[in-house]
Every structure is written in C-alpha cells, then in structure tokens.
Protein backbone atom coordinates (compact mmCIF):
# COMPACT_ATOMS: atom_id res chain seq x y z
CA UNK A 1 6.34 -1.08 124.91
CA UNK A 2 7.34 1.00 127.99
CA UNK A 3 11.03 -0.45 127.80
CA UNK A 4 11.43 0.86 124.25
CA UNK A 5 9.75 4.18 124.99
CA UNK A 6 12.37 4.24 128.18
CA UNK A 7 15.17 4.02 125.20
CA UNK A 8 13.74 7.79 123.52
CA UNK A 9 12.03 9.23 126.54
CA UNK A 10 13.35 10.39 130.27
CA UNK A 11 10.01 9.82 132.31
CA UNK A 12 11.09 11.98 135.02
CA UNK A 13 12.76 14.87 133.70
CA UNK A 14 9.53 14.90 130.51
CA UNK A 15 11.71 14.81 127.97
CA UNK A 16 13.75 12.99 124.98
CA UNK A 17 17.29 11.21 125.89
CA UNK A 18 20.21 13.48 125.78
CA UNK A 19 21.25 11.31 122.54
CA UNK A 20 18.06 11.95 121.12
CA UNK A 21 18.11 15.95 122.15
CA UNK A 22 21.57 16.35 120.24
CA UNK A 23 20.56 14.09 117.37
CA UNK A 24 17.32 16.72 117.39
CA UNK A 25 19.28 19.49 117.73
CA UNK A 26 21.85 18.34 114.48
CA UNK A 27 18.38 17.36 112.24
CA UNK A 28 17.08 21.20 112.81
CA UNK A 29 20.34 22.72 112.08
CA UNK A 30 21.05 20.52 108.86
CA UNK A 31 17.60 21.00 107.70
CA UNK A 32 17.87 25.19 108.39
CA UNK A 33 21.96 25.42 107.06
CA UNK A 34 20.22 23.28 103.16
CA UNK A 35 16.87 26.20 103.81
CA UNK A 36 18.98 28.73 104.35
CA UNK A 37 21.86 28.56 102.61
CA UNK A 38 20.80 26.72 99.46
CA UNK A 39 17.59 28.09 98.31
CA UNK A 40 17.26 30.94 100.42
CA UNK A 41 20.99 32.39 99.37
CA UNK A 42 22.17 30.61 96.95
CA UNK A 43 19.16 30.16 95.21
CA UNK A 44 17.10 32.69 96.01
CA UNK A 45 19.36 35.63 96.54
CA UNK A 46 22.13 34.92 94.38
CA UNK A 47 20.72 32.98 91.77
CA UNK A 48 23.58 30.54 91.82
CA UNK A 49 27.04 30.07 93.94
CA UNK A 50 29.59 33.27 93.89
CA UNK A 51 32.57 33.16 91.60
CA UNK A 52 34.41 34.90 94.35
CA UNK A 53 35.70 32.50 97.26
CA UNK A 54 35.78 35.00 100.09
CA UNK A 55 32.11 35.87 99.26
CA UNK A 56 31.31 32.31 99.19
CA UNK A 57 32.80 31.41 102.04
CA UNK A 58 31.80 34.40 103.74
CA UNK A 59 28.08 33.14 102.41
CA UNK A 60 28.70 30.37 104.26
CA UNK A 61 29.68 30.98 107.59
CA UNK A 62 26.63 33.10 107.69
CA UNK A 63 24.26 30.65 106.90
CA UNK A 64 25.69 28.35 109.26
CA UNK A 65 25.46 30.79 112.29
CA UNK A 66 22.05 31.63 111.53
CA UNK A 67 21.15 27.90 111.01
CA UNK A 68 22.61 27.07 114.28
CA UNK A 69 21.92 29.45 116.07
CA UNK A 70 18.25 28.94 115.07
CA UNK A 71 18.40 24.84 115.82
CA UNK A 72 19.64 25.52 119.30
CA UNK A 73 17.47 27.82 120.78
CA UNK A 74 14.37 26.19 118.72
CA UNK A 75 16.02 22.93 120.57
CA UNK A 76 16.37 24.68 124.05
CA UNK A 77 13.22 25.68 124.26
CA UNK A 78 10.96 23.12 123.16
CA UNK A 79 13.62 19.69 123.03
CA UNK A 80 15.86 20.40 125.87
CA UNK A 81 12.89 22.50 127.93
CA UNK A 82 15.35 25.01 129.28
CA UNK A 83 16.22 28.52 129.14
CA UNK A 84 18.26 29.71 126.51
CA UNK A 85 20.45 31.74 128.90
CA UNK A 86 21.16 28.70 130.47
CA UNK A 87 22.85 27.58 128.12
CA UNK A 88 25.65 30.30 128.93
CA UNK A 89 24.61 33.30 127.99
CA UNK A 90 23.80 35.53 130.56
CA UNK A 91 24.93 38.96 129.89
CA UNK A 92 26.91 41.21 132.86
CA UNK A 93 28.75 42.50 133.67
CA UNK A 94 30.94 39.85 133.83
CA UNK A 95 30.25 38.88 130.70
CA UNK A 96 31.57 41.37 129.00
CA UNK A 97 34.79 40.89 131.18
CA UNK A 98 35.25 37.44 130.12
CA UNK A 99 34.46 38.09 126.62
CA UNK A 100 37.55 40.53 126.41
CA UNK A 101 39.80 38.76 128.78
CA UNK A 102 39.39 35.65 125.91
CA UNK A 103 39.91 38.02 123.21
CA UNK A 104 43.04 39.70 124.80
CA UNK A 105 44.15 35.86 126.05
CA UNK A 106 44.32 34.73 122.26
CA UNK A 107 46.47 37.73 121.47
CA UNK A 108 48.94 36.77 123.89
CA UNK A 109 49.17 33.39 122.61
CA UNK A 110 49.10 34.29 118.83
CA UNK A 111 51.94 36.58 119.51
CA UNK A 112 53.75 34.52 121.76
CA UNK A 113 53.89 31.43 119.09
CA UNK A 114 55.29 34.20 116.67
CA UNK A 115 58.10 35.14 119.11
CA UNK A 116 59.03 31.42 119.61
CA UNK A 117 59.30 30.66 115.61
CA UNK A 118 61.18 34.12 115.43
CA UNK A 119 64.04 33.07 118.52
CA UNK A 120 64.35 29.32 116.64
CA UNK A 121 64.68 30.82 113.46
CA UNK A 122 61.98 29.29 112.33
CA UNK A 123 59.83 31.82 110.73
CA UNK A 124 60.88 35.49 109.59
CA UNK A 125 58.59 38.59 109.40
CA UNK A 126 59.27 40.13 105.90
CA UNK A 127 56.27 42.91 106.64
CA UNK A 128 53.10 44.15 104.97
CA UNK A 129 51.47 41.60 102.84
CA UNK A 130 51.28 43.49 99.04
CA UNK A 131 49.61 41.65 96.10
CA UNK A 132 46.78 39.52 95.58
CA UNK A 133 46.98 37.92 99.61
CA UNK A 134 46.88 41.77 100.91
CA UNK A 135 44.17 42.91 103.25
CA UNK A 136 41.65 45.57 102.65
CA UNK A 137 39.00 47.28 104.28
CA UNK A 138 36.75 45.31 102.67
CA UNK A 139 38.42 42.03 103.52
CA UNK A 140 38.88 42.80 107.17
CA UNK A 141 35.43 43.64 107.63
CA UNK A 142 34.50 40.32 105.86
CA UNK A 143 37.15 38.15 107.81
CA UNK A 144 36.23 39.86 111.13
CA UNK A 145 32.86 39.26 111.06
CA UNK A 146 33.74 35.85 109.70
CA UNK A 147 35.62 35.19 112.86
CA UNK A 148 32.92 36.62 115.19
CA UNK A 149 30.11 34.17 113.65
CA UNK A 150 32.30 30.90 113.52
CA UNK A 151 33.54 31.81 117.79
CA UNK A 152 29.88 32.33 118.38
CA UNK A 153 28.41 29.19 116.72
CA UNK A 154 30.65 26.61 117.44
CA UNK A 155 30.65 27.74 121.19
CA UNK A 156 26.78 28.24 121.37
CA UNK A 157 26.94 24.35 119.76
CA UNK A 158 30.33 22.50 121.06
CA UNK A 159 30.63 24.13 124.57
CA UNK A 160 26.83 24.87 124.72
CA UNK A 161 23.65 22.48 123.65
CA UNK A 162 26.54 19.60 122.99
CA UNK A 163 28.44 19.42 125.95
CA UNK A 164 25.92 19.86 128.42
CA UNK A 165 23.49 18.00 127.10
CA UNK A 166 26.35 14.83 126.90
CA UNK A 167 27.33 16.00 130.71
CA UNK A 168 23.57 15.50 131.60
CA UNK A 169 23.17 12.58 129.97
CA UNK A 170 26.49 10.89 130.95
CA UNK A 171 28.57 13.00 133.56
CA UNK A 172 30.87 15.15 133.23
CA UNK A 173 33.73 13.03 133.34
CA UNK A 174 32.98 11.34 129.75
CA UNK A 175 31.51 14.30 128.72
CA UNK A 176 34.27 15.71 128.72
CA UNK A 177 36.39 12.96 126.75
CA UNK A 178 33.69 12.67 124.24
CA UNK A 179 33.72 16.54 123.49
CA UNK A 180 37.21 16.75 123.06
CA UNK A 181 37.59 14.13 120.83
CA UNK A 182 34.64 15.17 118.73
CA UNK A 183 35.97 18.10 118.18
CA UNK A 184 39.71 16.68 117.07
CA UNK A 185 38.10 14.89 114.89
CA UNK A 186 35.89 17.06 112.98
CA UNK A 187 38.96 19.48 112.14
CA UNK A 188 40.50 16.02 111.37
CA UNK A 189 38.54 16.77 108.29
CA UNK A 190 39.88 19.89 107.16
CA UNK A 191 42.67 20.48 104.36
CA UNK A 192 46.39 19.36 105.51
CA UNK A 193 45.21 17.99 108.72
CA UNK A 194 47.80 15.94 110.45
CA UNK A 195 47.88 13.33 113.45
CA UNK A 196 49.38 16.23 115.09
CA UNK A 197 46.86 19.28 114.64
CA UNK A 198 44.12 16.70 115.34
CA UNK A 199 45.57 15.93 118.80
CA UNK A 200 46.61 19.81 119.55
CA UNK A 201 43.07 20.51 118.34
CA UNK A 202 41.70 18.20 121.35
CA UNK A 203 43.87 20.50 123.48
CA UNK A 204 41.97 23.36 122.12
CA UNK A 205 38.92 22.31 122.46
CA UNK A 206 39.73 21.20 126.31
CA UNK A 207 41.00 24.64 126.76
CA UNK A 208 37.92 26.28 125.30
CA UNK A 209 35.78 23.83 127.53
CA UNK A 210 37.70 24.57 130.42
CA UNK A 211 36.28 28.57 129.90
CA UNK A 212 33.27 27.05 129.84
CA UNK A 213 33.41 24.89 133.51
CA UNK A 214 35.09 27.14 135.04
CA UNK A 215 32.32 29.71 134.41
CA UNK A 216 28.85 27.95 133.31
CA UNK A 217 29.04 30.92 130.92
CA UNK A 218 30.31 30.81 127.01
CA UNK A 219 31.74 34.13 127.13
CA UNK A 220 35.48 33.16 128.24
CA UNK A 221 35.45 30.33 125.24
CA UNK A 222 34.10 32.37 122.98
CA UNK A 223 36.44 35.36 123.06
CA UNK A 224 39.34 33.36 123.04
CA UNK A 225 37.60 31.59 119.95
CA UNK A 226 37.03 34.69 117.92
CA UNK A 227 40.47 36.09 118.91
CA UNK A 228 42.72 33.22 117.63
CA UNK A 229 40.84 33.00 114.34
CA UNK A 230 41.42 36.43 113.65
CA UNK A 231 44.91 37.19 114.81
CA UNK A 232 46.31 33.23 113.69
CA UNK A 233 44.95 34.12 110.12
CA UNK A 234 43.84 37.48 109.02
CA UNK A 235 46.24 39.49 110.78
CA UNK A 236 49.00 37.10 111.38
CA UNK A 237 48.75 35.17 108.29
CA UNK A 238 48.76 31.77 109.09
CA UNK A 239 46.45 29.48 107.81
CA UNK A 240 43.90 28.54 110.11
CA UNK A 241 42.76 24.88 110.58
CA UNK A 242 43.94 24.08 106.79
CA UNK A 243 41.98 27.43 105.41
CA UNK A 244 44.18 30.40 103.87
CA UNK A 245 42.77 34.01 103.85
CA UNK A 246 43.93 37.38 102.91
CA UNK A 247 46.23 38.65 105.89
CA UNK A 248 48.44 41.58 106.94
CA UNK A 249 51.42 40.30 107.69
CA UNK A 250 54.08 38.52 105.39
CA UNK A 251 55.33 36.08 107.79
CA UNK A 252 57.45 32.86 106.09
CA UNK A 253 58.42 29.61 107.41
CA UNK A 254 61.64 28.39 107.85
CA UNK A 255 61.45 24.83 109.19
CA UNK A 256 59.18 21.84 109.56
CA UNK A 257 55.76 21.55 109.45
CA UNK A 258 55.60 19.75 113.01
CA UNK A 259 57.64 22.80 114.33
CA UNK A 260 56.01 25.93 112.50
CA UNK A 261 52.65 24.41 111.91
CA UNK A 262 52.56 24.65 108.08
CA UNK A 263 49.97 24.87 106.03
CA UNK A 264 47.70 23.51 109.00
CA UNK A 265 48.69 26.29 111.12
CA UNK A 266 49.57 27.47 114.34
CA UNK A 267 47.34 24.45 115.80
CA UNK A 268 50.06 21.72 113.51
CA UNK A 269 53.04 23.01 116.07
CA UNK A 270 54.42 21.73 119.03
CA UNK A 271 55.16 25.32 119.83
CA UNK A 272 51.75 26.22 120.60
CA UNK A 273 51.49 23.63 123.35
CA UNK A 274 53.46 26.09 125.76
CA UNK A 275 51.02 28.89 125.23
CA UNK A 276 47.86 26.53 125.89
CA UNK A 277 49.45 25.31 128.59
CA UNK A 278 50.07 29.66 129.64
CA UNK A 279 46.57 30.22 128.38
CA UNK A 280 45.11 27.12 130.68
CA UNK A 281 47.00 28.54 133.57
CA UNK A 282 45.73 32.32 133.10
CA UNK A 283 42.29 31.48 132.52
CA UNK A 284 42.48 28.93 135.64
CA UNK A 285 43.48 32.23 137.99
CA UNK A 286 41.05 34.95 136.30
CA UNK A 287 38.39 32.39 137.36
CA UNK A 288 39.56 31.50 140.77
CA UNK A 289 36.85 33.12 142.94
CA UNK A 290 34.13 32.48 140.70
CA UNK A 291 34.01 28.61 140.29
CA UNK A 292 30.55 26.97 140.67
C-alpha cells in the first residue's frame, strides 16, 4: 500500500508527484476553459458561437487566459504548495525592464527577418494593407490584446507551473528537453505546420526558456512572446504559427516556403534562425550580472 501511495505522493516535500501536479494542473484548466468558455460565453453570454471569426477567436483566447490563469494559481497554491510569485512573477523594477527589453528584442528580430527576405529578393513590401485584410482601430485593439493574453498564458503555463514543476521532478537537464519538445509539438498541430516550423518552434521555445533561467522571472519570455505575435502578424502580416489575421502591412512572398516561411510564418524559415541565434546572444548579455 505504501509503495503505490509512494507512486502519487512525495512524503517529504507533502505533496503529489510533479507528474501528478501537472496532470492536476491540465484537469483544472480543461475543466475551467469547457465552464468558461462554453456555457459561461458561449452559452450564456452569447447564446451560441459568433458568426464573426475575429470575435470568436478573440472569445477564445480570453477564455483560455482566464481558464489558465485560474488552474495555475488554484494549482500553486493548494497542488504545488508554493507562492504564486514564485512562479516568476515578482514585479520590480526589474520587471518591468525585462518585460520591455523582450518586447523591444522581438522587434528587432521581426524586422530583421523582413530585411533578410527584402536583400534575397524574397519578399517585397507593396505598403498599406487596403480591403477586407486591412487593420482598424477596432482590430488592433482586438489583436493586441489578443497577443498580450496568449504571451501571458502560455508563459505563466510552458515556462511557469510546466517547466518547473518537470525541473523539480526530473532536473533541469531533461526538463529542459522535455519542454522544448512539448512545445514543437503542440504547434505541430496547427494549420500548414511543417517538419521545419516544428523544429524552429523547439528553438523558440528554448529561447523563451532561456529568459526564463537566466532570470527565475517570466517577464523576459513573456515580452518577447507578446512582441513577436504582434509585430510577425498584425503589423507585419505574416501568418503566425499557421493563423492569418488582419495586418498593416502588404508584404508578398517571392520564394519558397522553407526560405520565406509561408503560410506557417516567420517560424517555417531558415532565415529566422540567425535572429534567434542574435536574440539568444542579446538576452544572454542583458542578463549577465543577474544569473542565479
């Protein structure tokens, strides 16, 4: 009896398995996103799904922030017995530095893949988006706020409860390996995924993570997160991770998809590897005298 109670429990530490704590924590947030969304929304609120797919997607990404959001630091609390600003989320000044160093980091990247596609000839600026795919005030405000929920939930959940609760229960090392490959594979999932954008999505998420170690704080991750979303998509008007959105610039593409990232996005390039390899290096020497 004791050796299969060993199997749920951690005797010394008086509580559940770090398996067990992330299976917890995924139970609460499924259970909250099919509350929340689905009758409380959907149901409840709108009396049936939205016509319109930005609202519906928009719809979405809300319900999944709050839903996670809610699972974690219900989990934190009373699964993983921690604070919930130790999961990251103290807030400094530093903090606040990190958050925009991300943000700006992202830019830099976004803008740099453009420049690289422009000097190939492999993608042309044409200017203003008109027409149906135009942005308005209404749309940015949706898309940006879009972009803020998605960089704050999958950062409180990948680089936050997940990660550490796999680095706790199996080292970092692993960890690690585990994380990043988790992650590749759940954007393996999304529309127009490739071998390629699955592996460069690995790199991704071992940049993000790297914010993350470098720090013990989400802030770094999460700004960068945010950032690309916005300026790969919205602004720039790439797709992002398979999805297409209303955007501001009319950028085309003038080569193959392994090259200009196609209707993946910037994340389906070899291009991009440079500027995560830039973006590594930057964040590596903005952290350099505060590594724990």
């Amino acid at each position: 009896m004791t050796a299969i109670k060993n199997i749920f429990w951690n005797a010394q530490e008086g509580r559940l398995r770090a398996f067990w704590r992330i299976l917890t924590i995924m139970i609460i947030l499924v259970a909250l996103f099919q509350g929340v969304f689905f009758f409380g929304i959907i149901k409840g609120i709108m009396g049936g799904f939205p016509s319109d797919p930005e609202l519906r997607s928009f719809l979405t990404i809300i319900s999944l922030a709050i839903s996670a959001t809610t699972a974690i630091f219900i989990a934190r609390k009373w699964v993983d017995k921690k604070s919930i600003l130790s999961l990251g989320l103290k807030l400094d000044g530093t903090a606040a530095k990190d958050l925009i160093f991300g943000f700006l980091l992202s830019i830099f990247m976004m803008a740099g893949f453009i420049g690289l596609l422009i000097s190939f000839d492999l993608a042309t600026i044409n200017g203003i988006m008109g027409g149906a795919a135009a942005m308005t005030m209404t749309s940015f405000v949706i898309l940006f706020t879009t972009t803020v929920l998605v960089g704050w939930w999958e950062e409180l959940a990948f680089r936050g409860a997940v990660f550490q609760n796999m680095e706790e229960g199996l080292g970092i090392k692993i960890a690690v390996v585990i994380s990043c490959l988790l992650y590749g594979v759940l954007h393996a999932a999304n529309p127009n995924a490739t071998l390629l954008s699955s592996l460069i999505i690995i790199a991704f998420g071992a940049m993000r993570l790297l914010g993350y170690l470098r720090t013990r704080q989400l802030w770094l991750s999460m700004g960068m997160h945010i950032s690309w979303n916005f300026f790969q998509g919205p602004v720039g008007g790439f797709a992002m991770s398979g999805q297409d959105s209303k955007h501001i610039l009319d950028v085309s593409l003038n080569g193959p998809d392994h090259l200009t990232g196609g209707a993946f996005g910037p994340e389906g390039s070899f291009f991009i590897l440079p500027m995560v390899a830039l973006a590594v290096w930057a964040m590596w020497a903005w952290t350099k005298d505060r590594v724990q």
